[in-house]
PDB file of N, CA and C in Angstrom:
ATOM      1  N   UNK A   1     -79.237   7.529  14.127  1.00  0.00           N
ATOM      2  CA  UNK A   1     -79.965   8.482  14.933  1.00  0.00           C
ATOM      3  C   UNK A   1     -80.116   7.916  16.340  1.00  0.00           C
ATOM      4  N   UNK A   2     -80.322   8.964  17.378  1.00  0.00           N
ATOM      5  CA  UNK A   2     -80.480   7.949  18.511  1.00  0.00           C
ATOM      6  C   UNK A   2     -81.421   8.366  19.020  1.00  0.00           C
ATOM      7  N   UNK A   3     -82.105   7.869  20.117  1.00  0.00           N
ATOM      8  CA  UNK A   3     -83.621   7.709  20.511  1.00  0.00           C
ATOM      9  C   UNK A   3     -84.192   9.037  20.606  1.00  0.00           C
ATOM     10  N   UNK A   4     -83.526  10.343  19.908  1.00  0.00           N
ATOM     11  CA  UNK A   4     -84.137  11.656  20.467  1.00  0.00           C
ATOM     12  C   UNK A   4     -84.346  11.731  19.577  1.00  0.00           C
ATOM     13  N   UNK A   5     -83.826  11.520  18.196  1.00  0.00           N
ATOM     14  CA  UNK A   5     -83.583  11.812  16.623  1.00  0.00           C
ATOM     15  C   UNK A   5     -82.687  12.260  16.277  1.00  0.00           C
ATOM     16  N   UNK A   6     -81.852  12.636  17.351  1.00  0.00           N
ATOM     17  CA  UNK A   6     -80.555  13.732  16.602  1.00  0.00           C
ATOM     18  C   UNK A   6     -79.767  12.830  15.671  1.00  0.00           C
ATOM     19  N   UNK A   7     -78.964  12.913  15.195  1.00  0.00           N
ATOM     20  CA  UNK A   7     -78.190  12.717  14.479  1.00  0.00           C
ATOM     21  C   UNK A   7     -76.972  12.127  15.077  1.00  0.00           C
ATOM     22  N   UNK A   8     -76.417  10.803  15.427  1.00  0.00           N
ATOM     23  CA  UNK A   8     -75.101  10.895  16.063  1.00  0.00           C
ATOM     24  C   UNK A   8     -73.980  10.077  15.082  1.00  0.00           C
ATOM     25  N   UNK A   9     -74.351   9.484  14.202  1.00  0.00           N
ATOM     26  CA  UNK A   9     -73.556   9.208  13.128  1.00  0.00           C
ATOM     27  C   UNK A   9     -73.809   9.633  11.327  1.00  0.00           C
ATOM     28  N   UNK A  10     -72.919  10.219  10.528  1.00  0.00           N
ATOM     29  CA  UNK A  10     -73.285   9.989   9.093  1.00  0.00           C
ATOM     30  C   UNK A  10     -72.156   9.192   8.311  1.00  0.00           C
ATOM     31  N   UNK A  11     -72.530   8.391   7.401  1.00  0.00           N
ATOM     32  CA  UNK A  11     -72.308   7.845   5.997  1.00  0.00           C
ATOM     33  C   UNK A  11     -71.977   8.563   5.150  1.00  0.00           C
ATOM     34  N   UNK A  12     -71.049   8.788   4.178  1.00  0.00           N
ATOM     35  CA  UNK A  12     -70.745   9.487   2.886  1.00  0.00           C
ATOM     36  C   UNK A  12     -70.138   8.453   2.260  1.00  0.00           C
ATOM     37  N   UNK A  13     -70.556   8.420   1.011  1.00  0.00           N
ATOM     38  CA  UNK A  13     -69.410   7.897  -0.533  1.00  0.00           C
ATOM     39  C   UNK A  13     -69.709   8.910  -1.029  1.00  0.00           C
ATOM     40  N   UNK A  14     -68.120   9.120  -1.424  1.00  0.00           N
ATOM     41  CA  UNK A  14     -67.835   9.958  -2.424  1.00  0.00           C
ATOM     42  C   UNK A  14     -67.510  10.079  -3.275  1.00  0.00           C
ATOM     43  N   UNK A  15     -67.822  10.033  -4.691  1.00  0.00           N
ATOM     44  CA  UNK A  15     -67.035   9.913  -6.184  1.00  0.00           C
ATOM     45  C   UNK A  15     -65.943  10.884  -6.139  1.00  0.00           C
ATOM     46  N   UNK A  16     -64.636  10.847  -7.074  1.00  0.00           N
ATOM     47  CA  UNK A  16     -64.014  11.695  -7.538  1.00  0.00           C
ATOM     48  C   UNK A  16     -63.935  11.559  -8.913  1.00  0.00           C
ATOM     49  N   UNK A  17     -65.121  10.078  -9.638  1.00  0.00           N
ATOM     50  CA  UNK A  17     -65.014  10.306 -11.112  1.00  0.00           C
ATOM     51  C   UNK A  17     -64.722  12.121 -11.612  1.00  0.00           C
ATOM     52  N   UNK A  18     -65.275  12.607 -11.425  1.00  0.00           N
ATOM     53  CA  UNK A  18     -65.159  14.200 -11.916  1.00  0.00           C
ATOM     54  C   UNK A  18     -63.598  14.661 -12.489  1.00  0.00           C
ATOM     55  N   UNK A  19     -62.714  14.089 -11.619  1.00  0.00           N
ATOM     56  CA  UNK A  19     -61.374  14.525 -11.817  1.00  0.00           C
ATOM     57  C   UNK A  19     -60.859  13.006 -12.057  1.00  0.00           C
ATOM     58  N   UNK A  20     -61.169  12.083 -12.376  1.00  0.00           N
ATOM     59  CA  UNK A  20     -60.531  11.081 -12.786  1.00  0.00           C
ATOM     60  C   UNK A  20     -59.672   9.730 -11.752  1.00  0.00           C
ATOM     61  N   UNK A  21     -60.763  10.191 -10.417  1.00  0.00           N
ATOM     62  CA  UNK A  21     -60.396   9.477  -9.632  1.00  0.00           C
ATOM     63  C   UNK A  21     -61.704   8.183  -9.110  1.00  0.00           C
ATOM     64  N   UNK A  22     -61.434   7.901  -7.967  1.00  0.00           N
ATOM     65  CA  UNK A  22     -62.003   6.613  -7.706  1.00  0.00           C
ATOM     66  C   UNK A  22     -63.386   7.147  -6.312  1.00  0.00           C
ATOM     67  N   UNK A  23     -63.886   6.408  -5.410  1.00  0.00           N
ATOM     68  CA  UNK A  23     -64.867   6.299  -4.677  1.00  0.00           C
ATOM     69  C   UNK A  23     -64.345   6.120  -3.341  1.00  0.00           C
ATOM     70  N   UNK A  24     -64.994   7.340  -2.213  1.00  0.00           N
ATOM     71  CA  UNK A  24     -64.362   6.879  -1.191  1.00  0.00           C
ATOM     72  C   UNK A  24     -65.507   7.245   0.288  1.00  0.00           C
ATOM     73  N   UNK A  25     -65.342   6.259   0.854  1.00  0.00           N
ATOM     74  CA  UNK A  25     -66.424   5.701   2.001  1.00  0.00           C
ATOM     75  C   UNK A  25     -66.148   6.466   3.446  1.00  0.00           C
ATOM     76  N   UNK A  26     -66.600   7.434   4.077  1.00  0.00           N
ATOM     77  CA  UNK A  26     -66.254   8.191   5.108  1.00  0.00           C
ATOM     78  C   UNK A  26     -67.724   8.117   6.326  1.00  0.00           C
ATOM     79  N   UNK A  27     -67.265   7.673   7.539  1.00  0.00           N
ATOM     80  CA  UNK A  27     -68.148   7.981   8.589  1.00  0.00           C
ATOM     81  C   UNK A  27     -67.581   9.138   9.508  1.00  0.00           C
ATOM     82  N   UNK A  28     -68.639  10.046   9.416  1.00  0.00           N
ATOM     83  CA  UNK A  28     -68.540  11.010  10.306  1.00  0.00           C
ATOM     84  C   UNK A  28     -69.166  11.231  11.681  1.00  0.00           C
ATOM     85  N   UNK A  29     -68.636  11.320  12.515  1.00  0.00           N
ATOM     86  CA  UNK A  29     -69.361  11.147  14.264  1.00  0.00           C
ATOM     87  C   UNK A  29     -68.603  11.573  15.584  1.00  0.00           C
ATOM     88  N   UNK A  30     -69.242  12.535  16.288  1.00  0.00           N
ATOM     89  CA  UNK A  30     -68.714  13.991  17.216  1.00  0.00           C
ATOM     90  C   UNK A  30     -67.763  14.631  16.266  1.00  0.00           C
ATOM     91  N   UNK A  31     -68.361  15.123  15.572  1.00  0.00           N
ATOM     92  CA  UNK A  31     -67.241  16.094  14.686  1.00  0.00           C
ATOM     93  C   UNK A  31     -65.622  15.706  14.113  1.00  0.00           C
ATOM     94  N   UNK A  32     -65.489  14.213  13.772  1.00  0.00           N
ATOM     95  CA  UNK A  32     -64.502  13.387  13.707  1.00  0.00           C
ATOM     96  C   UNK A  32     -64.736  12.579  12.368  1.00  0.00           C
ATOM     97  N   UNK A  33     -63.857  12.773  10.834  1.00  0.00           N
ATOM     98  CA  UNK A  33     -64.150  11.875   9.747  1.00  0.00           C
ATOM     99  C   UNK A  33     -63.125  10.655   9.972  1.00  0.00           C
ATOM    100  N   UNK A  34     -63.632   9.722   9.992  1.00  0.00           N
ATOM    101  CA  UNK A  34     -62.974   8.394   9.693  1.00  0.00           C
ATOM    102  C   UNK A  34     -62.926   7.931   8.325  1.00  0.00           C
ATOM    103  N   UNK A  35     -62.258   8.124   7.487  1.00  0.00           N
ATOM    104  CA  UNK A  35     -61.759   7.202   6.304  1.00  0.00           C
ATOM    105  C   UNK A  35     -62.027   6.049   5.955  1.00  0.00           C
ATOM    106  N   UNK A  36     -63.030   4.782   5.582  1.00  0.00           N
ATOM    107  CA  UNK A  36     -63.562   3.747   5.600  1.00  0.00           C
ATOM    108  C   UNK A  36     -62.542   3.627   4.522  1.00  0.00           C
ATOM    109  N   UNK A  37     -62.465   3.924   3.342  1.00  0.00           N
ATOM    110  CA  UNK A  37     -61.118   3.483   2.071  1.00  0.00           C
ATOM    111  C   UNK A  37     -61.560   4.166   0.973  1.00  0.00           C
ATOM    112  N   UNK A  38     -60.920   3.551  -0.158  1.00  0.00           N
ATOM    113  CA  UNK A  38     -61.004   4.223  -1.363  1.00  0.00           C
ATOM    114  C   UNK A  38     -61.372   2.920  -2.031  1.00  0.00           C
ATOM    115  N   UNK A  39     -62.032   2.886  -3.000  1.00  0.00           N
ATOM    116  CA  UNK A  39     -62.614   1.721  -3.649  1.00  0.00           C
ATOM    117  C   UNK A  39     -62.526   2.466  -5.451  1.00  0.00           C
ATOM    118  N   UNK A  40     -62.534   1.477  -6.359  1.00  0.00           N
ATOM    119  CA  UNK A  40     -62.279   1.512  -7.948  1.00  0.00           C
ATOM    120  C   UNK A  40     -63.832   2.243  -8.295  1.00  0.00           C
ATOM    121  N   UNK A  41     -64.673   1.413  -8.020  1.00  0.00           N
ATOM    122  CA  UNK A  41     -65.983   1.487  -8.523  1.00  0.00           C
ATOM    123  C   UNK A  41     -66.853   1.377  -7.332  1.00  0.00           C
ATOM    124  N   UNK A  42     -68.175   2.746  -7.809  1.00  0.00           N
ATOM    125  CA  UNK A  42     -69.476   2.801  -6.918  1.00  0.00           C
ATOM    126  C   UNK A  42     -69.238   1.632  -6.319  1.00  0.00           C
ATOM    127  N   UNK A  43     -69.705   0.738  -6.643  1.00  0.00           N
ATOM    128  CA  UNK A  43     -70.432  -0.771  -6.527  1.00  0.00           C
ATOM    129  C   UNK A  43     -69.770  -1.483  -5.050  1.00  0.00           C
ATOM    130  N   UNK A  44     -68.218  -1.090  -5.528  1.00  0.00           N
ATOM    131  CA  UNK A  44     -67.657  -1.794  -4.223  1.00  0.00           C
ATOM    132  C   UNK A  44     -67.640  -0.671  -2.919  1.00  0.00           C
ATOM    133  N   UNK A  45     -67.739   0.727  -3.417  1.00  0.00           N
ATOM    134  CA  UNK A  45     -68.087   1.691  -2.729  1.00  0.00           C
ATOM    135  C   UNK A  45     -69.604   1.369  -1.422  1.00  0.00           C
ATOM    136  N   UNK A  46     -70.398   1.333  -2.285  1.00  0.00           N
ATOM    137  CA  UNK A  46     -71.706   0.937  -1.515  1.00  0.00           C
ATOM    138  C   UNK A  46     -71.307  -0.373  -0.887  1.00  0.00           C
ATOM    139  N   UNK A  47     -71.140  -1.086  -1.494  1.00  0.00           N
ATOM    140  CA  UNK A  47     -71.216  -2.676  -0.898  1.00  0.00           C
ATOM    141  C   UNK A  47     -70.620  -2.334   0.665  1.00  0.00           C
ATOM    142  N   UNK A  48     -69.473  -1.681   0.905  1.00  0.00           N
ATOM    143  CA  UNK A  48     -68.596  -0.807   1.966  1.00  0.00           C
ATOM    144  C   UNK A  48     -69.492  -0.515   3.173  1.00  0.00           C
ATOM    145  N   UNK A  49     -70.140   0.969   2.386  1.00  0.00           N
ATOM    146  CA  UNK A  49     -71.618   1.519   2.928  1.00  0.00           C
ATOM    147  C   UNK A  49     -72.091   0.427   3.798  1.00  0.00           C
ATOM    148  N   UNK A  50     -72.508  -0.700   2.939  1.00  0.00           N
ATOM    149  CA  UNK A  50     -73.956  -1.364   3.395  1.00  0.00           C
ATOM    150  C   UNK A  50     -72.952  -2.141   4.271  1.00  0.00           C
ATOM    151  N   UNK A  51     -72.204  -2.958   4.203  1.00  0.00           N
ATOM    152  CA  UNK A  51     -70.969  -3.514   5.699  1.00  0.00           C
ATOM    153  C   UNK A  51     -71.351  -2.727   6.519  1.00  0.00           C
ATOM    154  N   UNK A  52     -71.025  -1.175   6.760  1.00  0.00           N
ATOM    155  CA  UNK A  52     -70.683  -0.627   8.037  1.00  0.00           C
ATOM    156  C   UNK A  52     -72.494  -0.178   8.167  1.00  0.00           C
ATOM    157  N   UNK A  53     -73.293  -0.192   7.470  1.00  0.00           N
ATOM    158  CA  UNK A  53     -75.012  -0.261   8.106  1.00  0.00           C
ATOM    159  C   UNK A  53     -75.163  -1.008   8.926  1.00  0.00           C
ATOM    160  N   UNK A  54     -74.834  -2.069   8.269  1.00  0.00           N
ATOM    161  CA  UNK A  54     -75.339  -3.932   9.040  1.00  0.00           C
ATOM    162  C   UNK A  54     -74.710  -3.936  10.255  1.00  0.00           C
ATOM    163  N   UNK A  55     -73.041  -3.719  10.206  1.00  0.00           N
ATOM    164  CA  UNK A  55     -72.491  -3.515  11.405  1.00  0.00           C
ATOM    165  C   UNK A  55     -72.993  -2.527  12.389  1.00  0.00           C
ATOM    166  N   UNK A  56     -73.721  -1.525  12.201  1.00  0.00           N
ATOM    167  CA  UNK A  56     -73.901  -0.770  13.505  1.00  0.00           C
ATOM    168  C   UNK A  56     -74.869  -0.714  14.417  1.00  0.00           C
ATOM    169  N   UNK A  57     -74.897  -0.331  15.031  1.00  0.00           N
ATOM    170  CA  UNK A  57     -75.942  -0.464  16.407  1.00  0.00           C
ATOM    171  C   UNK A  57     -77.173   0.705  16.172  1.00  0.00           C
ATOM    172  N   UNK A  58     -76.726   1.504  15.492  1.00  0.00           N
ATOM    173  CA  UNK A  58     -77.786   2.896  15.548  1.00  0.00           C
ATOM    174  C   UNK A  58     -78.689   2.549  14.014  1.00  0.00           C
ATOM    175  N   UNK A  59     -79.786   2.994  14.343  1.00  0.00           N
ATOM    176  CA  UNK A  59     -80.624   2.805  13.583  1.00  0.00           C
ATOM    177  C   UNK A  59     -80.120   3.589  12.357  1.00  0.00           C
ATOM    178  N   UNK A  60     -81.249   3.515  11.545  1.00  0.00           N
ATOM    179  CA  UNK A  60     -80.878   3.953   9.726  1.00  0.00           C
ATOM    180  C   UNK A  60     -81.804   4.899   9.655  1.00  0.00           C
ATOM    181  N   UNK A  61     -81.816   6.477   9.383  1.00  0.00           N
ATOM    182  CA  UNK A  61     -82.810   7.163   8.838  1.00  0.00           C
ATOM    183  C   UNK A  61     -83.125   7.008   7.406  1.00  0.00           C
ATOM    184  N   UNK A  62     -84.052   7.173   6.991  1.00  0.00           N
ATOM    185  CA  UNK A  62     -84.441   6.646   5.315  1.00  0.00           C
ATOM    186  C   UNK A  62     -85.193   8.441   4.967  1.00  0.00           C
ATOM    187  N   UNK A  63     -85.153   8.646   3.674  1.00  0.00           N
ATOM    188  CA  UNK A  63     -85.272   9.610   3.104  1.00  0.00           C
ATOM    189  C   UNK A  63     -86.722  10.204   3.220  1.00  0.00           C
ATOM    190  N   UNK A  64     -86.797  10.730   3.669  1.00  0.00           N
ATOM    191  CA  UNK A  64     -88.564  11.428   4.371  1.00  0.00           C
ATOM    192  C   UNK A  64     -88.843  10.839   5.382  1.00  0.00           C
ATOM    193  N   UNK A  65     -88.142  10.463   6.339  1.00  0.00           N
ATOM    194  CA  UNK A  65     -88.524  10.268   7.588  1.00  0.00           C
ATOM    195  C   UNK A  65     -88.227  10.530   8.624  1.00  0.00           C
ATOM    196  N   UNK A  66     -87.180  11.938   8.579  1.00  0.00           N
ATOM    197  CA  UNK A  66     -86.610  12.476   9.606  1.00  0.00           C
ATOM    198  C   UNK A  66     -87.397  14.045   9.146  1.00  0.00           C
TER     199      UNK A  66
END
């Protein structure tokens, strides 16, 4: 988020267990998805996630606080 609140970056993992596939890590920002990868399992999925948190400059909104 940036100092107004808007929104200027999001985070997604995405399962495709459903159809028999694997987990995949996407940042979205100015209307542009970047592909972070495809990973086997959640686990290394998040671990991904939490890399590109630590790495960034913009703060973290947390769930009831926007």
């Amino acid at each position: 988020m940036d100092d107004d609140g808007s929104v200027e970056r999001e985070l997604y993992v995405e399962s495709h267990e459903y159809r028999g596939g694997h987990f995949d890590v996407y940042v979205m920002a100015d209307d542009e998805w970047d592909h972070e990868g495809e990973f086997e399992t959640s686990e290394e999925a998040f671990s991904r996630a939490l890399d590109l948190l630590e790495a960034s400059s913009h703060s973290v909104a947390r769930e009831g606080s926007v």
